[in-house]
N, C-alpha and C. Protein backbone atom coordinates (compact mmCIF):
# COMPACT_ATOMS: atom_id res chain seq x y z
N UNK A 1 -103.58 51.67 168.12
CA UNK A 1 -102.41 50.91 168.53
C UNK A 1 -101.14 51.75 168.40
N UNK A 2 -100.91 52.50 167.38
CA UNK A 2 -99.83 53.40 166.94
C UNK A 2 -99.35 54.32 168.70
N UNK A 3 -100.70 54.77 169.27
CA UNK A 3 -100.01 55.52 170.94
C UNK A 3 -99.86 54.44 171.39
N UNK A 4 -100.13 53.05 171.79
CA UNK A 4 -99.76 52.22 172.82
C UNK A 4 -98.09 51.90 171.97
N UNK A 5 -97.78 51.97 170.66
CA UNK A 5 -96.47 51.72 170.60
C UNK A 5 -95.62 52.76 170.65
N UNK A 6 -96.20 53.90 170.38
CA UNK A 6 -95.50 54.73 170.83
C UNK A 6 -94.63 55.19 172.41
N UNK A 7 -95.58 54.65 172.96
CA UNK A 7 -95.25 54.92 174.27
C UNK A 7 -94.16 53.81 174.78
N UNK A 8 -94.23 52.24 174.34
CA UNK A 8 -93.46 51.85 174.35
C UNK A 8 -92.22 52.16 174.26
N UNK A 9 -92.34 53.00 172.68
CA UNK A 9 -90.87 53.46 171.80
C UNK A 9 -90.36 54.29 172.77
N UNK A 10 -90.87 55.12 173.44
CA UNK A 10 -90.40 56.40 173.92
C UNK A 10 -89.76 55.42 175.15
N UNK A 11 -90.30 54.59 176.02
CA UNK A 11 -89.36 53.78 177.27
C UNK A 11 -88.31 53.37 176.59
N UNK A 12 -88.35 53.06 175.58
CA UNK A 12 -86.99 52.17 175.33
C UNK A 12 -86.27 52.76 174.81
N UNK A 13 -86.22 53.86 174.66
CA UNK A 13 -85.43 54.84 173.95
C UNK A 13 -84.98 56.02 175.20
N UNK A 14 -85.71 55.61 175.95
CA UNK A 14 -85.36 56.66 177.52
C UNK A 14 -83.99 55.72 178.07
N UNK A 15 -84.80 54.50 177.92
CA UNK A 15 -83.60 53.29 178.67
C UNK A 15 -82.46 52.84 177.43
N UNK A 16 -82.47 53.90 176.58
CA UNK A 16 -80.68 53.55 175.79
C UNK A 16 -80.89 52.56 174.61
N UNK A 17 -82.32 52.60 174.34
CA UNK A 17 -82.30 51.75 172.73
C UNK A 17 -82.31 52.45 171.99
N UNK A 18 -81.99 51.77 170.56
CA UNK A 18 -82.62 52.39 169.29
C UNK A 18 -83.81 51.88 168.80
N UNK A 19 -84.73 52.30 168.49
CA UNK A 19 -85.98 51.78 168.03
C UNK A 19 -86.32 52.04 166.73
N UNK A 20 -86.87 50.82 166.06
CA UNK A 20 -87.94 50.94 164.86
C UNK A 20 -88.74 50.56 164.71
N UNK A 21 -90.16 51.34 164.46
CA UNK A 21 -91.92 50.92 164.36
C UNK A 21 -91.94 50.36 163.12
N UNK A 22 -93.00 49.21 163.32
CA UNK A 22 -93.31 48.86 161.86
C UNK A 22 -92.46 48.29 160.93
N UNK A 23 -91.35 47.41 161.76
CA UNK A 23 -90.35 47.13 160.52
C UNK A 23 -90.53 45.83 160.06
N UNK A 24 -90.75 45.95 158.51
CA UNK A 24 -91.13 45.20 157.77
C UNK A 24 -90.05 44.00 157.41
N UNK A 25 -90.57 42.78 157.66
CA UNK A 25 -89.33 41.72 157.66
C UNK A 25 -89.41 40.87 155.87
N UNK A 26 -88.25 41.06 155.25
CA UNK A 26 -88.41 40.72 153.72
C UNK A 26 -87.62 39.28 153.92
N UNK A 27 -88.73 38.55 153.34
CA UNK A 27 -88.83 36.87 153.19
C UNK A 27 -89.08 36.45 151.64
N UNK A 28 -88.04 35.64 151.32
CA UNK A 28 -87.66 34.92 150.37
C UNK A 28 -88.91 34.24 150.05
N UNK A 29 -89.68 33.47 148.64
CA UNK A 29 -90.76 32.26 148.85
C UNK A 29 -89.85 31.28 149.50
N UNK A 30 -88.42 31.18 149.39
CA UNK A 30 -88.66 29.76 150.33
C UNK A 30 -88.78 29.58 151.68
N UNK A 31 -88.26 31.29 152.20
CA UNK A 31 -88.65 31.00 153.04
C UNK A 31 -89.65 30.93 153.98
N UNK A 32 -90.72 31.90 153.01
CA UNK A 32 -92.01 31.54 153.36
C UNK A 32 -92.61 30.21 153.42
N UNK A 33 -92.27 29.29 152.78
CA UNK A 33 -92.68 27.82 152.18
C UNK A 33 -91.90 27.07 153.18
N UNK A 34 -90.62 27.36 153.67
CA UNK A 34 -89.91 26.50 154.92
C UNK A 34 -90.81 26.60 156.19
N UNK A 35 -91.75 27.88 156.56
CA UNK A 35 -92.27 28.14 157.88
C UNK A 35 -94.05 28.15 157.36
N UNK A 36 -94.28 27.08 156.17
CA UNK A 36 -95.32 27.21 155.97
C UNK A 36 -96.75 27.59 155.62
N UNK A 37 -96.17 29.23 155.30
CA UNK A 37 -96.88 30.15 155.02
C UNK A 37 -96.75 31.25 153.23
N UNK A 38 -97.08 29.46 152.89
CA UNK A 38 -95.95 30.33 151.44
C UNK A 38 -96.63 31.88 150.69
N UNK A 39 -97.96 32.00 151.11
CA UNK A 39 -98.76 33.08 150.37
C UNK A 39 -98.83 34.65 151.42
N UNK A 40 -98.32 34.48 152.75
CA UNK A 40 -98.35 35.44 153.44
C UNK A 40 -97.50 36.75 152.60
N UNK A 41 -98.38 37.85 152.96
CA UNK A 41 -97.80 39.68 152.64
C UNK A 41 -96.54 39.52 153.64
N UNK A 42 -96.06 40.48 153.05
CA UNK A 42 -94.47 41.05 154.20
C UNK A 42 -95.14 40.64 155.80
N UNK A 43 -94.43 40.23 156.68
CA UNK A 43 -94.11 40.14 158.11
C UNK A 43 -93.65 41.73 158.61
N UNK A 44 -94.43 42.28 159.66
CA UNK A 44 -94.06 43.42 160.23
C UNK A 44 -93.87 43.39 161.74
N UNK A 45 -93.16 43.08 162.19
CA UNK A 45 -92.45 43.43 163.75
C UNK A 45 -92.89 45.01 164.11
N UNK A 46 -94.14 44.92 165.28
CA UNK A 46 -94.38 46.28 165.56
C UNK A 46 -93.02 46.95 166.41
N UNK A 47 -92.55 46.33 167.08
CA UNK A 47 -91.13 47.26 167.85
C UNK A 47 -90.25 46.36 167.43
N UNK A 48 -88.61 46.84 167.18
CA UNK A 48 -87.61 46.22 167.03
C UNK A 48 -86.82 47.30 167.76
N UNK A 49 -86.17 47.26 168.42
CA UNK A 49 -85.39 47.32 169.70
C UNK A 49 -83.99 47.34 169.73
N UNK A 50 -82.94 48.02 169.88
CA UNK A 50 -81.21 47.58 169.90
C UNK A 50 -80.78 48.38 170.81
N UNK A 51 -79.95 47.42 171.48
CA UNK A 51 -78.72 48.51 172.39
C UNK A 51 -77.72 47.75 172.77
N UNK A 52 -76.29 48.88 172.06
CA UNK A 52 -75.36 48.42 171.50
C UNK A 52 -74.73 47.86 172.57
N UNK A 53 -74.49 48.43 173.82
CA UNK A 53 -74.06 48.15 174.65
C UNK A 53 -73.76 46.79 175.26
N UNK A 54 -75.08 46.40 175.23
CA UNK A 54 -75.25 44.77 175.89
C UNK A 54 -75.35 43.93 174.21
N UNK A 55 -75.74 44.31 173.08
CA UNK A 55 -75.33 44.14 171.82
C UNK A 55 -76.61 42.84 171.90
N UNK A 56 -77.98 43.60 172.39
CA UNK A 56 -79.30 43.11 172.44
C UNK A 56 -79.97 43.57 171.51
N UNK A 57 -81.19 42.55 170.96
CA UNK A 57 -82.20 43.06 169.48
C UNK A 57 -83.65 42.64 170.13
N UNK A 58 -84.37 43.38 170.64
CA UNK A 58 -85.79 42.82 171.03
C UNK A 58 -86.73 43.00 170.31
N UNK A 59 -87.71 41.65 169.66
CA UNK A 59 -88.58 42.39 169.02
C UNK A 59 -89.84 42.42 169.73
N UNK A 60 -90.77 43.21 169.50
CA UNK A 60 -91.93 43.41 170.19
C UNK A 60 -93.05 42.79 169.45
N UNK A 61 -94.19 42.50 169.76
CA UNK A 61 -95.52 42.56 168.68
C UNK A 61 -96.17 42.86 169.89
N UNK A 62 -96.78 44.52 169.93
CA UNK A 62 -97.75 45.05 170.96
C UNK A 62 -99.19 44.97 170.71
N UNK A 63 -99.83 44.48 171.67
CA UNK A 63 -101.40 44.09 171.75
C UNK A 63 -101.84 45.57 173.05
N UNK A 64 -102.76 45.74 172.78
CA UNK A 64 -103.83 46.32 173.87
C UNK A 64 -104.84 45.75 173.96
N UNK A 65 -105.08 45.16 174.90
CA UNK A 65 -106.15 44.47 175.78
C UNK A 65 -106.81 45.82 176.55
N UNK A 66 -107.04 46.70 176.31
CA UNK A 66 -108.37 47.54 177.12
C UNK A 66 -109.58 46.99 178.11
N UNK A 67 -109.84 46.36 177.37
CA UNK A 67 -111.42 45.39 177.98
C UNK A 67 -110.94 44.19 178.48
N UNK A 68 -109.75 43.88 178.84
CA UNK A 68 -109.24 42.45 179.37
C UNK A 68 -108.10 42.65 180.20
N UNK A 69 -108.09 42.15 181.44
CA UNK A 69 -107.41 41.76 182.78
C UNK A 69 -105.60 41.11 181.78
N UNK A 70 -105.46 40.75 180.97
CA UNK A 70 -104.17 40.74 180.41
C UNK A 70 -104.16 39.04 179.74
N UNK A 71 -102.67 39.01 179.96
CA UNK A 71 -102.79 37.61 179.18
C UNK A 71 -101.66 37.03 180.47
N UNK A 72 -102.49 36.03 181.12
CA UNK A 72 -101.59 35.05 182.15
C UNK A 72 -100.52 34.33 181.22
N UNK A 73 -99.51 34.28 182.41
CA UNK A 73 -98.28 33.68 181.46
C UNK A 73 -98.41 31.71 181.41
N UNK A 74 -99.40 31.46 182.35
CA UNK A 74 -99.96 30.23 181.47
C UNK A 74 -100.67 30.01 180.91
N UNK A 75 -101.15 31.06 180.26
CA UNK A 75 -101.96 30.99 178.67
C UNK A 75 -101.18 31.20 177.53
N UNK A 76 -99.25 31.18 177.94
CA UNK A 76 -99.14 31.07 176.29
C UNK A 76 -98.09 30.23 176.40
C-alpha cells in the first residue's frame, strides 16, 4: 500500500499540496467514547493533504482494489 500512497503523494504535491503519510490523529478517551469507540489504538489518516492557497485540508484513506473493477459510487 505504501507505493499506491506514494504515488498519490507525489500528484498532490505536483498539483501544489503539502502532504503527510500516516498521520496519526491523537484522541482524547472522551473523545473516543463520544464516537463510540472508546478502546480503539491512535486513528491514522493515510494522506492528509493542504494547499494554502485555496486554504483546503483533504484527507485521504487509500485502498487498492487490484482484483476488483472499483467501488461504484452507489455502493457507499
Amino acid at each position: 500500500m505504501d507505493y499506491f500512497e506514494g504515488l498519490i503523494k507525489t500528484l498532490l504535491e505536483h498539483d501544489g499540496y503539502w502532504v503527510k503519510q500516516s498521520f496519526k490523529v491523537n484522541l482524547t478517551k472522551q473523545e473516543k467514547r463520544d464516537i463510540g469507540k472508546h478502546s480503539i489504538p491512535r486513528p491514522e489518516v493515510d494522506i492528509l493533504a493542504f494547499k494554502q492557497e485555496k486554504n483546503e485540508i483533504i484527507a485521504f484513506e487509500a485502498k487498492s482494489h487490484l482484483d476488483s473493477p472499483g467501488v461504484k459510487l452507489s455502493e457507499l
